[in-house]
Protein backbone atom coordinates (compact mmCIF):
# COMPACT_ATOMS: atom_id res chain seq x y z
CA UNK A 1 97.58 123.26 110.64
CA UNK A 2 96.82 120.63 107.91
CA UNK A 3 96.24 117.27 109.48
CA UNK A 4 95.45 113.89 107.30
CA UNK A 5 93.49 111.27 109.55
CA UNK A 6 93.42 107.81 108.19
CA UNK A 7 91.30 104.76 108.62
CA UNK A 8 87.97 104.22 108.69
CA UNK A 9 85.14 105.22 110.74
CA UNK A 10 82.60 107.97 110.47
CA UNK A 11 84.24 111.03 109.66
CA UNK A 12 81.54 112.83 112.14
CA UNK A 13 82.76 111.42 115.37
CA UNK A 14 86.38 113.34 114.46
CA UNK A 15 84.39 116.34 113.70
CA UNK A 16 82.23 116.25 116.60
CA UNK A 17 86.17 116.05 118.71
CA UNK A 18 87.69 118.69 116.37
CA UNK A 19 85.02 120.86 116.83
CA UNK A 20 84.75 120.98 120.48
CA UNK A 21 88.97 121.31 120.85
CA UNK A 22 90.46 122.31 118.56
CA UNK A 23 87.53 124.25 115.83
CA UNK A 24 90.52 126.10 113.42
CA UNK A 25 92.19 122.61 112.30
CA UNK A 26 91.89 122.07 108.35
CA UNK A 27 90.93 118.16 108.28
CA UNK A 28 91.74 115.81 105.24
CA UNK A 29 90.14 112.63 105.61
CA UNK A 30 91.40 109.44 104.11
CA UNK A 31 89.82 106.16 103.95
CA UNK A 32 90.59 102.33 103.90
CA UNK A 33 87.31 100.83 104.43
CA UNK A 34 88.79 97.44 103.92
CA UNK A 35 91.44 97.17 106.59
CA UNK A 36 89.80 95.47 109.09
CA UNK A 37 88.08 93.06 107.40
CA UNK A 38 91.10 92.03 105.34
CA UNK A 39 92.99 92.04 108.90
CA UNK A 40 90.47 89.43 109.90
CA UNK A 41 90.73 87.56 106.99
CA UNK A 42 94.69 86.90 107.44
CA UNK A 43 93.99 85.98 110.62
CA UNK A 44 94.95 89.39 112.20
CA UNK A 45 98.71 89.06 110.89
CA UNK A 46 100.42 92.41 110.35
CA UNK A 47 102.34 91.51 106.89
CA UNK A 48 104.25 92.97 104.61
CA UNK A 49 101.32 94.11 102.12
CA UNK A 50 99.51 95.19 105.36
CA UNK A 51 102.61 97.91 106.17
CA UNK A 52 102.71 98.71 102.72
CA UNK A 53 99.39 99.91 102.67
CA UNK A 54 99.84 102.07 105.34
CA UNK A 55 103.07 103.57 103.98
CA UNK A 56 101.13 104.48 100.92
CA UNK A 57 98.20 106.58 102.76
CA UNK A 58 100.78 108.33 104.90
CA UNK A 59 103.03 109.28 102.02
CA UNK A 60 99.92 110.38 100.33
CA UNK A 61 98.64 112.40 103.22
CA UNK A 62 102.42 113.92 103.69
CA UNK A 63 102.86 115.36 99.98
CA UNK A 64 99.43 116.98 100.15
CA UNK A 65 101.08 118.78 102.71
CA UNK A 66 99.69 117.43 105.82
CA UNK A 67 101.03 118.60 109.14
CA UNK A 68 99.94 115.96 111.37
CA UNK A 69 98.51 112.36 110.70
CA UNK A 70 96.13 110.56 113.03
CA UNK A 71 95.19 107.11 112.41
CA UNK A 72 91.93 106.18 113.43
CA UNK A 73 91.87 101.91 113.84
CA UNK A 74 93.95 100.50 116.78
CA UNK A 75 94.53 96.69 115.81
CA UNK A 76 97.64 98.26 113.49
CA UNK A 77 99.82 99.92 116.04
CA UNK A 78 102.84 98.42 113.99
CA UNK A 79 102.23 99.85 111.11
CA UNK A 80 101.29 102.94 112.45
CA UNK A 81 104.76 103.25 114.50
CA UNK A 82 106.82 102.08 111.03
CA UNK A 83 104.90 105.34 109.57
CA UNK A 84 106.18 107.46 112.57
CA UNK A 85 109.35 106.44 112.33
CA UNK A 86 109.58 107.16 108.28
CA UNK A 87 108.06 110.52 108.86
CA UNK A 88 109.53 111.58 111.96
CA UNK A 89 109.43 114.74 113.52
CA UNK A 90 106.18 115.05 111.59
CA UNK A 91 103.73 114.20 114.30
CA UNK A 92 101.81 110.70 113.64
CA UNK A 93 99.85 109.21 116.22
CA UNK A 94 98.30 105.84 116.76
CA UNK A 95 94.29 106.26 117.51
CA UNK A 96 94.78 105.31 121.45
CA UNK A 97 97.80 106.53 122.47
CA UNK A 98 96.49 109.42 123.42
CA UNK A 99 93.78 107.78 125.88
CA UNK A 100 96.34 105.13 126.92
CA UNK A 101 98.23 108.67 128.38
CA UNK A 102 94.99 109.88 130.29
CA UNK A 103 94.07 106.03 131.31
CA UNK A 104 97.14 106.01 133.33
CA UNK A 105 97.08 108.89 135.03
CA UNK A 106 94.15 107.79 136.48
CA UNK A 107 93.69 105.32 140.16
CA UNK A 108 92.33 101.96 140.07
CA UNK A 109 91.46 99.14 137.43
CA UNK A 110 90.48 100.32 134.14
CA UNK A 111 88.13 98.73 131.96
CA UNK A 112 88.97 98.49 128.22
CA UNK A 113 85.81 97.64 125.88
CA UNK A 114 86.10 97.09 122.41
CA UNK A 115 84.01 95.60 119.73
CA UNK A 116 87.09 94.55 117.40
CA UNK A 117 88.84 91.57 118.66
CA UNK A 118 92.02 91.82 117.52
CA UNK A 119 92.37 95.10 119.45
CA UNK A 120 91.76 93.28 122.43
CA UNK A 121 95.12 91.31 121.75
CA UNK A 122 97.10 94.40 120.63
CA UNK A 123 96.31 97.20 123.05
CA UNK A 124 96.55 95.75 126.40
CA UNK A 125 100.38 95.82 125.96
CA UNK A 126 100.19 99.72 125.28
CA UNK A 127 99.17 100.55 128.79
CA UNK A 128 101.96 100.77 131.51
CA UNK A 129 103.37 97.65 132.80
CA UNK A 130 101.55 96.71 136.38
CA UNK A 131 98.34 98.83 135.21
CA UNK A 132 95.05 96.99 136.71
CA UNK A 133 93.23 95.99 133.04
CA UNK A 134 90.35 94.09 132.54
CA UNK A 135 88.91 93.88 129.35
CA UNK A 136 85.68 93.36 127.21
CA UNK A 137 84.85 92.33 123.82
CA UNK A 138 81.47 93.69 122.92
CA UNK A 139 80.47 90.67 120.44
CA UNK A 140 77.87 91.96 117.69
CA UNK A 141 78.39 95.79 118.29
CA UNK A 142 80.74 96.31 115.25
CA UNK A 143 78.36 93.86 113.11
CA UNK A 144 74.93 96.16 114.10
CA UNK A 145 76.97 99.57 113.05
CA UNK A 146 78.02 98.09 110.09
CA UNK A 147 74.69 96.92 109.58
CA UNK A 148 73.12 100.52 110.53
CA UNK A 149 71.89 99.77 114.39
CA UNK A 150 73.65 102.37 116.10
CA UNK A 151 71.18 101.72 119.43
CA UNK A 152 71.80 98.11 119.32
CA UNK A 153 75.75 99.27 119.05
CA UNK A 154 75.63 101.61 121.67
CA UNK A 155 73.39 99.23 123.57
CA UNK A 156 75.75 96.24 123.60
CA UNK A 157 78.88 98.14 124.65
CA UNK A 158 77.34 100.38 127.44
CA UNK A 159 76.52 96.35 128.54
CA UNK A 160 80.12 95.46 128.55
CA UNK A 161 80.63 98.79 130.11
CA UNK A 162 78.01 97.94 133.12
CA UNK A 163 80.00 94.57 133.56
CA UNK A 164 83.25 96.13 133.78
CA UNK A 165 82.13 98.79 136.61
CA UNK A 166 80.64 95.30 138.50
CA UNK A 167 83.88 94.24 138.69
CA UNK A 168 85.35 97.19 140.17
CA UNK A 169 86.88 99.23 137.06
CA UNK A 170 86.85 102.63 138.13
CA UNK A 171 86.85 104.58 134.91
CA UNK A 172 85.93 103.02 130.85
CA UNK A 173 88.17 103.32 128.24
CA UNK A 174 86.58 102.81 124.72
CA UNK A 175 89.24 101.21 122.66
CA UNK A 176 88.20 102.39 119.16
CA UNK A 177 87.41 105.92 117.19
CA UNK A 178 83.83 103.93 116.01
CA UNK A 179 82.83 103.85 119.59
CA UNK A 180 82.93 107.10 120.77
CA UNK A 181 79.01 107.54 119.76
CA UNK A 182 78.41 105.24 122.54
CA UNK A 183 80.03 107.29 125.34
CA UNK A 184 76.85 108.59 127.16
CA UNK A 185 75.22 105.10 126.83
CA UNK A 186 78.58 103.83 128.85
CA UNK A 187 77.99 107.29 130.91
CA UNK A 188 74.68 106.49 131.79
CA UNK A 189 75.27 102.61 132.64
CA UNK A 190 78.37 103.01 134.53
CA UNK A 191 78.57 106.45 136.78
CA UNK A 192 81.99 105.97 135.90
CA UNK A 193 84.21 108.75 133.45
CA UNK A 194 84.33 107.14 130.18
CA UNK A 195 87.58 108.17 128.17
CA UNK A 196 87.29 108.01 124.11
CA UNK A 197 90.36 107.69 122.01
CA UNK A 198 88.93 110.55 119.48
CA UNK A 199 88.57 113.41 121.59
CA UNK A 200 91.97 112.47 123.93
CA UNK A 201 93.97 111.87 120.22
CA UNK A 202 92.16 115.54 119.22
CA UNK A 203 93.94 117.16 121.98
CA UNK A 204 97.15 115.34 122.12
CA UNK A 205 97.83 116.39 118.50
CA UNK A 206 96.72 120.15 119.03
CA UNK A 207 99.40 120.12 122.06
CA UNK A 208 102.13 118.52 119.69
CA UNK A 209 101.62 120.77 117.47
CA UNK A 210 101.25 124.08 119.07
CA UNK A 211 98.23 125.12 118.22
């Protein structure tokens, strides 16, 4: 299997995933370093030149031959399901549908953190109607990664992670593929099982596709 994942974070926290599940996967990454900031900057709108973009990588990824596509950013789950729908049966998966699957199986509140606002507004609606949600914004996490303080990342979210056990979550869900590095931190501060979207995504696909 060729698979194309698109978006942006580091490339090592899929290959970290894709080497503990699923090791014979041929990976093509593509990157849009850009999206999220330019997301911001409209405001978090979802426009026409935002889809386009997105149509362009996945048509790319598609005529290099790419059996699967897995976007990696989950504040564009519309453009990601316009790309599905273009593509389809080719599998094409937004980054947290995968861990929205697992969340739900599971008893009790869950506690979402993420440290991109805007996914805080569109993934909520993703988990099943009636689920017990609370949520978390880990302010300054994304700003310190971007800014190369992966402890002070790590740090801040396994904080929002703490908070969300105090009020009774009994499992953490971290909403993007950037935070996954910070899943032992959460470990370690919660007690709780902490559920990535990289490594749930990793093994979705595999089972789509056969493999």
């Amino acid at each position: 299997m060729k698979g194309s994942c698109a978006a942006q974070p580091p490339a090592r926290l899929r290959a970290g995933a894709f080497a503990r599940d699923w090791p014979a996967a041929v990976r093509m990454n593509l990157l849009d370093d850009s999206l999220s900031a330019d997301l911001a900057a409209s405001g978090g709108t979802l426009d026409a030149a935002m889809h386009d973009r997105f149509t362009r990588l996945a048509r790319y990824a598609v005529d290099t031959g790419a059996q699967g596509i897995l976007f990696t950013c989950s504040a564009f789950g519309p453009c990601i399901e316009a790309v599905a729908r273009e593509h389809a049966p080719l599998p094409v998966l937004k980054p947290n549908e995968a861990m929205v699957e697992e969340a739900a199986q599971g008893q009790g509140a869950l506690g979402l953190v993420a440290t991109f606002a805007p996914t805080l507004r569109s993934m909520p609606a993703e988990f099943p109607r009636g689920m017990p949600l609370q949520i978390a914004l880990a302010e300054g996490a994304l700003d310190a990664l971007n800014s190369g303080d992966a402890a002070a990342h790590d740090a801040l979210i396994a904080r929002q992670a703490a908070w969300l056990a105090k009020q009774g979550c009994t499992r953490i869900a971290l909403a993007q593929f950037s935070m996954a590095r910070a899943r032992d931190a959460c470990a370690q501060a919660t007690g709780l099982p902490i559920l990535t979207t990289v490594d749930s995504a990793v093994r979705k696909l595999r089972h789509l596709l056969g493999a």
